[in-house]
PDB file of N, CA and C in Angstrom:
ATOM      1  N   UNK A   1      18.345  62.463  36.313  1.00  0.00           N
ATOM      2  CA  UNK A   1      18.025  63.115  35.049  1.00  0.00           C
ATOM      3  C   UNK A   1      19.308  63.543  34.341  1.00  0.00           C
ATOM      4  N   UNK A   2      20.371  63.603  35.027  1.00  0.00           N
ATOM      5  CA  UNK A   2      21.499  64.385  34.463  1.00  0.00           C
ATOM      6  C   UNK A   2      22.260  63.366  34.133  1.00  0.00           C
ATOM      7  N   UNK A   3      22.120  61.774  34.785  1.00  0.00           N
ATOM      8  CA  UNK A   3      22.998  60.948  34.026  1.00  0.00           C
ATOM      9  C   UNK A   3      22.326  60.373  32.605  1.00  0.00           C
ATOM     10  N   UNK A   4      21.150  60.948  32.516  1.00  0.00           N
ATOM     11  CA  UNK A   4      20.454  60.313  30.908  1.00  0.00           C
ATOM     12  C   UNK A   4      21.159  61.374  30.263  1.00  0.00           C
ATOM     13  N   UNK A   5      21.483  62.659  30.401  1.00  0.00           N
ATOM     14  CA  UNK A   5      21.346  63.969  29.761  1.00  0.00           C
ATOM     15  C   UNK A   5      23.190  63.495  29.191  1.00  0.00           C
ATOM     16  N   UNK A   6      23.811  63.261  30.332  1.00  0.00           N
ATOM     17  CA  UNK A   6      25.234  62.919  29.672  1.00  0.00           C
ATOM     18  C   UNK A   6      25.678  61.883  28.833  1.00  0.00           C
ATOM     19  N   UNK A   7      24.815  60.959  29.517  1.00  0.00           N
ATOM     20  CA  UNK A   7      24.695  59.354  28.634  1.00  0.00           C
ATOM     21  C   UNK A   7      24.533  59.913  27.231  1.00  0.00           C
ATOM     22  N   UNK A   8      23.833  60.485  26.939  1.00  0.00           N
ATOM     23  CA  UNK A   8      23.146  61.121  25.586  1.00  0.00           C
ATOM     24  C   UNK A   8      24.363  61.591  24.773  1.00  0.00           C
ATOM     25  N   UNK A   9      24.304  62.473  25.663  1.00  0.00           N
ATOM     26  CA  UNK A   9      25.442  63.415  24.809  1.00  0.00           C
ATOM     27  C   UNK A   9      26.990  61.993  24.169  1.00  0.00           C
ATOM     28  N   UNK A  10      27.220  61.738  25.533  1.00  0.00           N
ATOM     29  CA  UNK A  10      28.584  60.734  25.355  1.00  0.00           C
ATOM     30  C   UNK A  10      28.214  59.912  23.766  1.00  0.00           C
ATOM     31  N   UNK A  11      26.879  59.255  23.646  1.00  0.00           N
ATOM     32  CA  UNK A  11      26.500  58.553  22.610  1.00  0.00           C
ATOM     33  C   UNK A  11      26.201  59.208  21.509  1.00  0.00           C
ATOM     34  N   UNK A  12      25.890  60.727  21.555  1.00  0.00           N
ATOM     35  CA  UNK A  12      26.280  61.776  20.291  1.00  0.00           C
ATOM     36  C   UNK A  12      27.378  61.762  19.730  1.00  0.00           C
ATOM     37  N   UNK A  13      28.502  61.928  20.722  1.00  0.00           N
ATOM     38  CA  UNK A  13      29.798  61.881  20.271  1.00  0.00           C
ATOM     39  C   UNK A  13      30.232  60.767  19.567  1.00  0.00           C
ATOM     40  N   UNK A  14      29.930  59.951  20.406  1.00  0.00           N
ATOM     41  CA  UNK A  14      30.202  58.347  19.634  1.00  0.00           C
ATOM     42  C   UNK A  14      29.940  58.180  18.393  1.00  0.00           C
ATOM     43  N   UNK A  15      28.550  58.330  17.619  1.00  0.00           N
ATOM     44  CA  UNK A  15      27.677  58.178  16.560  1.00  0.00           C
ATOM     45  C   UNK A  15      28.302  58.894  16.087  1.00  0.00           C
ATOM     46  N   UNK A  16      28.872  60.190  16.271  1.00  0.00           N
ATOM     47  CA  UNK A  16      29.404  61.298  15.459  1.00  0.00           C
ATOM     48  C   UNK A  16      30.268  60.630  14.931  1.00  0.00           C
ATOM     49  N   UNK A  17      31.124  60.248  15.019  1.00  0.00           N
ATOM     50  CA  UNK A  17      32.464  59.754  14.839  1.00  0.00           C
ATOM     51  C   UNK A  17      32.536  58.491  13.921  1.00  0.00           C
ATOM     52  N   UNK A  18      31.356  57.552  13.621  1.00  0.00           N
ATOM     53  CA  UNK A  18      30.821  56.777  12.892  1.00  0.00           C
ATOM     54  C   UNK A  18      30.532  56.974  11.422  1.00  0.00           C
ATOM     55  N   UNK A  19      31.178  56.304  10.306  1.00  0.00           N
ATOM     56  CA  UNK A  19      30.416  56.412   9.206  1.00  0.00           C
ATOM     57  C   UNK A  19      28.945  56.152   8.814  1.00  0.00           C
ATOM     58  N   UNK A  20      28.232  56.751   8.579  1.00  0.00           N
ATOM     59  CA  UNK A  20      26.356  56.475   8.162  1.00  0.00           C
ATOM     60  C   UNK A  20      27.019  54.992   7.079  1.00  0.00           C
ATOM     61  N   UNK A  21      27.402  55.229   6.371  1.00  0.00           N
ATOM     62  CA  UNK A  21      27.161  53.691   5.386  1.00  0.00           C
ATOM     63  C   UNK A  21      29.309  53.567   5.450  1.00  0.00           C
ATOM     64  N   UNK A  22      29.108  52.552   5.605  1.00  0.00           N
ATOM     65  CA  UNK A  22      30.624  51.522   5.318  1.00  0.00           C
ATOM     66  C   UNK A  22      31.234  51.499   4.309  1.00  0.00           C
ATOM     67  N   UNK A  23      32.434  51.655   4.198  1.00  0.00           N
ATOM     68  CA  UNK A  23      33.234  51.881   2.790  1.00  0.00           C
ATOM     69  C   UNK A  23      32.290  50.250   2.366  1.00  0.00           C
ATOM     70  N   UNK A  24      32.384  50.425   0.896  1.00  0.00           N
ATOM     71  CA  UNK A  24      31.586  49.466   0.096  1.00  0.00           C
ATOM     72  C   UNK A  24      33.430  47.760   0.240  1.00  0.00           C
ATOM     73  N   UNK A  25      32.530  46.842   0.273  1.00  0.00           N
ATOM     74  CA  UNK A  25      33.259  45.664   0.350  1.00  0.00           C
ATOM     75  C   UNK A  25      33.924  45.453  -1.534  1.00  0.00           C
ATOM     76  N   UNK A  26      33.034  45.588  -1.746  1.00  0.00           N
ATOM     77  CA  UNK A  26      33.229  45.360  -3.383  1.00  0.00           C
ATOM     78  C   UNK A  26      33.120  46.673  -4.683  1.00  0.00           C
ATOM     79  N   UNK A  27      34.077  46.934  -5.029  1.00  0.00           N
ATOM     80  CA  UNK A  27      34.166  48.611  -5.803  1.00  0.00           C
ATOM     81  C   UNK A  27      34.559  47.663  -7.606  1.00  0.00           C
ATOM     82  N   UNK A  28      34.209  48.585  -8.122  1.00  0.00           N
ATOM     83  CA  UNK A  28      34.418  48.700  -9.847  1.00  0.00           C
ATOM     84  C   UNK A  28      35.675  48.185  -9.981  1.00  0.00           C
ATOM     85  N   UNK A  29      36.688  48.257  -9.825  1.00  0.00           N
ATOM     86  CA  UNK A  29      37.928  47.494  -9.846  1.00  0.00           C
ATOM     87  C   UNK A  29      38.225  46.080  -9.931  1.00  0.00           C
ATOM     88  N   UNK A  30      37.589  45.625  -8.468  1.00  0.00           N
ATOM     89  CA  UNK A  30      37.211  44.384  -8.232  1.00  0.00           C
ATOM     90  C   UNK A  30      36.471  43.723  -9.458  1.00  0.00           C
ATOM     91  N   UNK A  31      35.150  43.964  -9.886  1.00  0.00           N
ATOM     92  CA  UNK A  31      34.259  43.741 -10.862  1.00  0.00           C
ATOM     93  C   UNK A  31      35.441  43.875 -12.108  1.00  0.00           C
ATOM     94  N   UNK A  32      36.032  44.750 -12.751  1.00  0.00           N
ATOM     95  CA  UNK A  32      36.934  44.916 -13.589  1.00  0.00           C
ATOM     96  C   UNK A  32      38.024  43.612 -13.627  1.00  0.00           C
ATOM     97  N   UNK A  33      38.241  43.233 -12.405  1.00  0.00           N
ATOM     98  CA  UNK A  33      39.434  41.941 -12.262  1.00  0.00           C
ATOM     99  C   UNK A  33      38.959  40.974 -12.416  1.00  0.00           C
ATOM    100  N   UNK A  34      37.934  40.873 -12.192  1.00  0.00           N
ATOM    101  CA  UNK A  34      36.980  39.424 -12.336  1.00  0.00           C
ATOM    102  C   UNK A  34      36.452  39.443 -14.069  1.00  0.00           C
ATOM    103  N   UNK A  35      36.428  40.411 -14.701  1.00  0.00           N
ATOM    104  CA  UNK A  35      36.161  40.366 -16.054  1.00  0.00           C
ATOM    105  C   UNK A  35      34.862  40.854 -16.850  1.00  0.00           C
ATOM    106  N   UNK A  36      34.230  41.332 -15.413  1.00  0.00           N
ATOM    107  CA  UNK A  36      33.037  42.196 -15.658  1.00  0.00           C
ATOM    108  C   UNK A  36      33.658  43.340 -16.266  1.00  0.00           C
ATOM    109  N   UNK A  37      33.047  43.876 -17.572  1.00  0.00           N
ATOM    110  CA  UNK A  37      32.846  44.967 -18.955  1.00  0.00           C
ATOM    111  C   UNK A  37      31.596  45.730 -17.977  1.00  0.00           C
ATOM    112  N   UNK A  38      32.240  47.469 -17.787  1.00  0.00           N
ATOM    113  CA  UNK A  38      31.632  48.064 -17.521  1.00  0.00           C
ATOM    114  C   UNK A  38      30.584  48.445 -18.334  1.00  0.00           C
ATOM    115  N   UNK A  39      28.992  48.798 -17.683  1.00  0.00           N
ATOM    116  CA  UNK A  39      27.741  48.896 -18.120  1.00  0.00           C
ATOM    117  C   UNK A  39      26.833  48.656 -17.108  1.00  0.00           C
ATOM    118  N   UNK A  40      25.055  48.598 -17.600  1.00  0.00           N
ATOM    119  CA  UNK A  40      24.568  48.165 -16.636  1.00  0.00           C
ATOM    120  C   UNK A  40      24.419  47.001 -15.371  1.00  0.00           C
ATOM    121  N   UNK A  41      25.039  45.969 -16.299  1.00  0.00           N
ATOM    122  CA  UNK A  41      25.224  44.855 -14.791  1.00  0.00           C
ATOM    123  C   UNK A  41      26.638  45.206 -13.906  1.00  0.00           C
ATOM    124  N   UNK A  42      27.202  45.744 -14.503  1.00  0.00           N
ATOM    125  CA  UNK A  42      28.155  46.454 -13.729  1.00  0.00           C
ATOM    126  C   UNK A  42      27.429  47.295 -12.213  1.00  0.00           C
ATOM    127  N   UNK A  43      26.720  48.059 -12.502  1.00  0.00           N
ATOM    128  CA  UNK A  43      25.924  48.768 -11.609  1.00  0.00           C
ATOM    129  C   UNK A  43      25.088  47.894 -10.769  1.00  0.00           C
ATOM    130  N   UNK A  44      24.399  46.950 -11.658  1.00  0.00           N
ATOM    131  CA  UNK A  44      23.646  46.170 -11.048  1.00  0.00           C
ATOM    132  C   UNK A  44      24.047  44.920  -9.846  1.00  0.00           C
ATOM    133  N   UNK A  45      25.419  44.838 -10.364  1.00  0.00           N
ATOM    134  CA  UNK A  45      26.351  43.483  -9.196  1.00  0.00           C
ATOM    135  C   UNK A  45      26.651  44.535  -8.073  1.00  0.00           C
ATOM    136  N   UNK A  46      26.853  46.148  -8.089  1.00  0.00           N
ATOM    137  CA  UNK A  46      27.515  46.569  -6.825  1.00  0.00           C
ATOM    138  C   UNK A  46      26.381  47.011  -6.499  1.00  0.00           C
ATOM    139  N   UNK A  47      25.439  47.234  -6.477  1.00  0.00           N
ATOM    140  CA  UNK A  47      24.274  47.836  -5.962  1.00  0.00           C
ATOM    141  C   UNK A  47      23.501  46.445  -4.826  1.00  0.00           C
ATOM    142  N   UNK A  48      23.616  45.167  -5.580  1.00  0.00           N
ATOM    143  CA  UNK A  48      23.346  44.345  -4.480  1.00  0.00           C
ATOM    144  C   UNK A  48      24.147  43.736  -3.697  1.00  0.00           C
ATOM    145  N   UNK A  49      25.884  44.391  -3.868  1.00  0.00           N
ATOM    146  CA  UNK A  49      26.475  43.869  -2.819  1.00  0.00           C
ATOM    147  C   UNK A  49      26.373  44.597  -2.095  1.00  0.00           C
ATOM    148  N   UNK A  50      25.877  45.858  -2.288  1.00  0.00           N
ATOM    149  CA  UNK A  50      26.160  47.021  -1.219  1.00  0.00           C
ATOM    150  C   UNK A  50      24.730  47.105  -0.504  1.00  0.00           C
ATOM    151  N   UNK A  51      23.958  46.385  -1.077  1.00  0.00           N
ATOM    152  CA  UNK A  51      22.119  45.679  -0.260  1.00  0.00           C
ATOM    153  C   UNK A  51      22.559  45.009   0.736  1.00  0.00           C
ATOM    154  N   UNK A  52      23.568  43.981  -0.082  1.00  0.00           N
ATOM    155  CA  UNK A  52      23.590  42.653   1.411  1.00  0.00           C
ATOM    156  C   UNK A  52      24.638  43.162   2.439  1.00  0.00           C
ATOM    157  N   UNK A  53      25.411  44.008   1.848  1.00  0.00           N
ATOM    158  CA  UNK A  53      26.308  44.310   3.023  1.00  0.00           C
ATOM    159  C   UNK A  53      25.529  45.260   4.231  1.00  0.00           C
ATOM    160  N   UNK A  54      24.707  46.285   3.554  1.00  0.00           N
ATOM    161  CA  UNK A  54      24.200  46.686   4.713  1.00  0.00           C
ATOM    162  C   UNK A  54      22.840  46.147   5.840  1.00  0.00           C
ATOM    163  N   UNK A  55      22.742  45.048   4.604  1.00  0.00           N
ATOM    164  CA  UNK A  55      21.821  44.364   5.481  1.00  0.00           C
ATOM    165  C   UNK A  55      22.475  43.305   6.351  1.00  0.00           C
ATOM    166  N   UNK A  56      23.568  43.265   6.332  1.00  0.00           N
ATOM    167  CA  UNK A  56      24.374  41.932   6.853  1.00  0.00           C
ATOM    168  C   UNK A  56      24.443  41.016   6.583  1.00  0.00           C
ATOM    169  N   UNK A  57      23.783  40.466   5.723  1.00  0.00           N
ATOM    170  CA  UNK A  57      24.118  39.624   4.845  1.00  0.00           C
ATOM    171  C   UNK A  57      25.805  39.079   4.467  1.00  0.00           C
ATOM    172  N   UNK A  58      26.007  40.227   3.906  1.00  0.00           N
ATOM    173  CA  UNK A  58      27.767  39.746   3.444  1.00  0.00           C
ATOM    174  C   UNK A  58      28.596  40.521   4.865  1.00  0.00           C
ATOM    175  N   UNK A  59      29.013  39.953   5.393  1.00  0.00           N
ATOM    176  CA  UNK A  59      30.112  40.601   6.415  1.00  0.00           C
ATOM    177  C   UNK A  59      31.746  40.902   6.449  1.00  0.00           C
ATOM    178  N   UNK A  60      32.324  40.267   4.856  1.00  0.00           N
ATOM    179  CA  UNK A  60      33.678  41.206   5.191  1.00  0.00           C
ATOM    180  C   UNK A  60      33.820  41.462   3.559  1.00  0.00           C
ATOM    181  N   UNK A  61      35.175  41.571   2.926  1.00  0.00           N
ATOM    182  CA  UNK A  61      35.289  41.788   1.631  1.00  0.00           C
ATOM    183  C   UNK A  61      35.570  40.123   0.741  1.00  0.00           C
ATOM    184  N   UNK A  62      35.707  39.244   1.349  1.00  0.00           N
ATOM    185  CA  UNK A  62      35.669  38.037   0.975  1.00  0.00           C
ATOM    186  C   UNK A  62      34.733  37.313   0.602  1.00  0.00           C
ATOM    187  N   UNK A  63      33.607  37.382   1.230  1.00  0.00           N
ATOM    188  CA  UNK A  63      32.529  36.676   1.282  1.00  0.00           C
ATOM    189  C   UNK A  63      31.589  37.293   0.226  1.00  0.00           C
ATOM    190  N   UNK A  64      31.581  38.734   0.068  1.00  0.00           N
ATOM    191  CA  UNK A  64      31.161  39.692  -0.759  1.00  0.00           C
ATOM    192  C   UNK A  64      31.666  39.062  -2.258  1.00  0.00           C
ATOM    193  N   UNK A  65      32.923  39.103  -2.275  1.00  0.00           N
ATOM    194  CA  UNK A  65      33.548  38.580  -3.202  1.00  0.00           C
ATOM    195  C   UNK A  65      32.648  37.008  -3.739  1.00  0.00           C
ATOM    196  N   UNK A  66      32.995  36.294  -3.150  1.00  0.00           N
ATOM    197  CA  UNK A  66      32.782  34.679  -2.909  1.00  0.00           C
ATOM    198  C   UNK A  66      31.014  35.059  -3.749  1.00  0.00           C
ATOM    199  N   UNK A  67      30.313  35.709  -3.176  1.00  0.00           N
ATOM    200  CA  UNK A  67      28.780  35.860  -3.527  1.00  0.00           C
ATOM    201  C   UNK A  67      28.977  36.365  -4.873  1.00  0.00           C
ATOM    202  N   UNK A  68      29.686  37.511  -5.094  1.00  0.00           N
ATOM    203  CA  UNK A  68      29.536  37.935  -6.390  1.00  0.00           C
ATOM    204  C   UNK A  68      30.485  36.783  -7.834  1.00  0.00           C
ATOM    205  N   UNK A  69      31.278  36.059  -6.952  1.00  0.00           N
ATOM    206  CA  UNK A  69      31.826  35.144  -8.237  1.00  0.00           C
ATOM    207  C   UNK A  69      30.774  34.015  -8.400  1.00  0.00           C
ATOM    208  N   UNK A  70      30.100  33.747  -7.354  1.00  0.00           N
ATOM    209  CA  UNK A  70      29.130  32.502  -7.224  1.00  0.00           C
ATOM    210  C   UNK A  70      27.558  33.011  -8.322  1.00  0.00           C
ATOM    211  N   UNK A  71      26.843  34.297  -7.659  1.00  0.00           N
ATOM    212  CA  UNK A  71      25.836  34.440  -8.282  1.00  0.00           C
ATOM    213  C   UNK A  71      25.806  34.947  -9.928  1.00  0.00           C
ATOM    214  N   UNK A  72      26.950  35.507 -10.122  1.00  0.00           N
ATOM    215  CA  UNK A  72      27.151  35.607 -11.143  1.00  0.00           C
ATOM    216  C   UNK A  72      27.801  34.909 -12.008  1.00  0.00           C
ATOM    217  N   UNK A  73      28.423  34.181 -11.977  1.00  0.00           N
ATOM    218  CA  UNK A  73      29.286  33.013 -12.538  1.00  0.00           C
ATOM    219  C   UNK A  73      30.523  33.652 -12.878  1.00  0.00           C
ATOM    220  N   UNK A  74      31.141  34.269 -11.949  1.00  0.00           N
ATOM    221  CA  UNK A  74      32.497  35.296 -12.515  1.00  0.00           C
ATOM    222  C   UNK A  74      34.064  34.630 -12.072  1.00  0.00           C
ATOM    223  N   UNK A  75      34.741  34.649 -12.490  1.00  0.00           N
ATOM    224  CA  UNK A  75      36.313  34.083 -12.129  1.00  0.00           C
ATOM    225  C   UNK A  75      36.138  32.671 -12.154  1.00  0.00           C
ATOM    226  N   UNK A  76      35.068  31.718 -12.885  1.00  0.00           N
ATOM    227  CA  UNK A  76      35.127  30.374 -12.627  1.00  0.00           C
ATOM    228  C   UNK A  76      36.029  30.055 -14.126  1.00  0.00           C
ATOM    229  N   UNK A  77      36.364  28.986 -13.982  1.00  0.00           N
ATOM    230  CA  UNK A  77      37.071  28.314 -15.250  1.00  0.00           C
ATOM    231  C   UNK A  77      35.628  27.225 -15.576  1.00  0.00           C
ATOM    232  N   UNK A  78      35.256  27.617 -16.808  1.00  0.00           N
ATOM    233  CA  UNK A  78      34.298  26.210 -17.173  1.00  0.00           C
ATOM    234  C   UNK A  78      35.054  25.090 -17.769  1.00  0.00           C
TER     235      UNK A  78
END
């Protein structure tokens, strides 16, 4: 009973020490360099990178990137 009771605790500590949500992969800046004009799709491109990132979906700041120049048509040369 006392090694669940410490196990516990040890994994309190752990979790403690953890951020609840992940610095965001993709911030207003980024969006700004790519040529996105702040406003509502502004809000609207980081709100679903910050969906897929916590859903795992996007897994580093590249790929995040890569999704947001792709679905949006941003940094392409036509």
């Amino acid at each position: 009973m006392m090694d669940n009771y410490e196990f516990l605790l040890r994994k309190r500590q752990e979790f403690a020490n953890e951020p609840i949500i992940p610095p965001p992969f993709v911030r207003g800046d980024d969006l700004i360099a790519l040529g996105v004009k702040p406003g509502p799709k502004f809000g609207e491109i980081l709100e679903a990178v910050e969906t897929r990132q916590l859903e795992g979906t996007l897994r580093d700041r590249r790929a995040a990137l890569d999704w947001v120049k792709q679905e949006y048509s941003l940094g392409q040369r036509n």
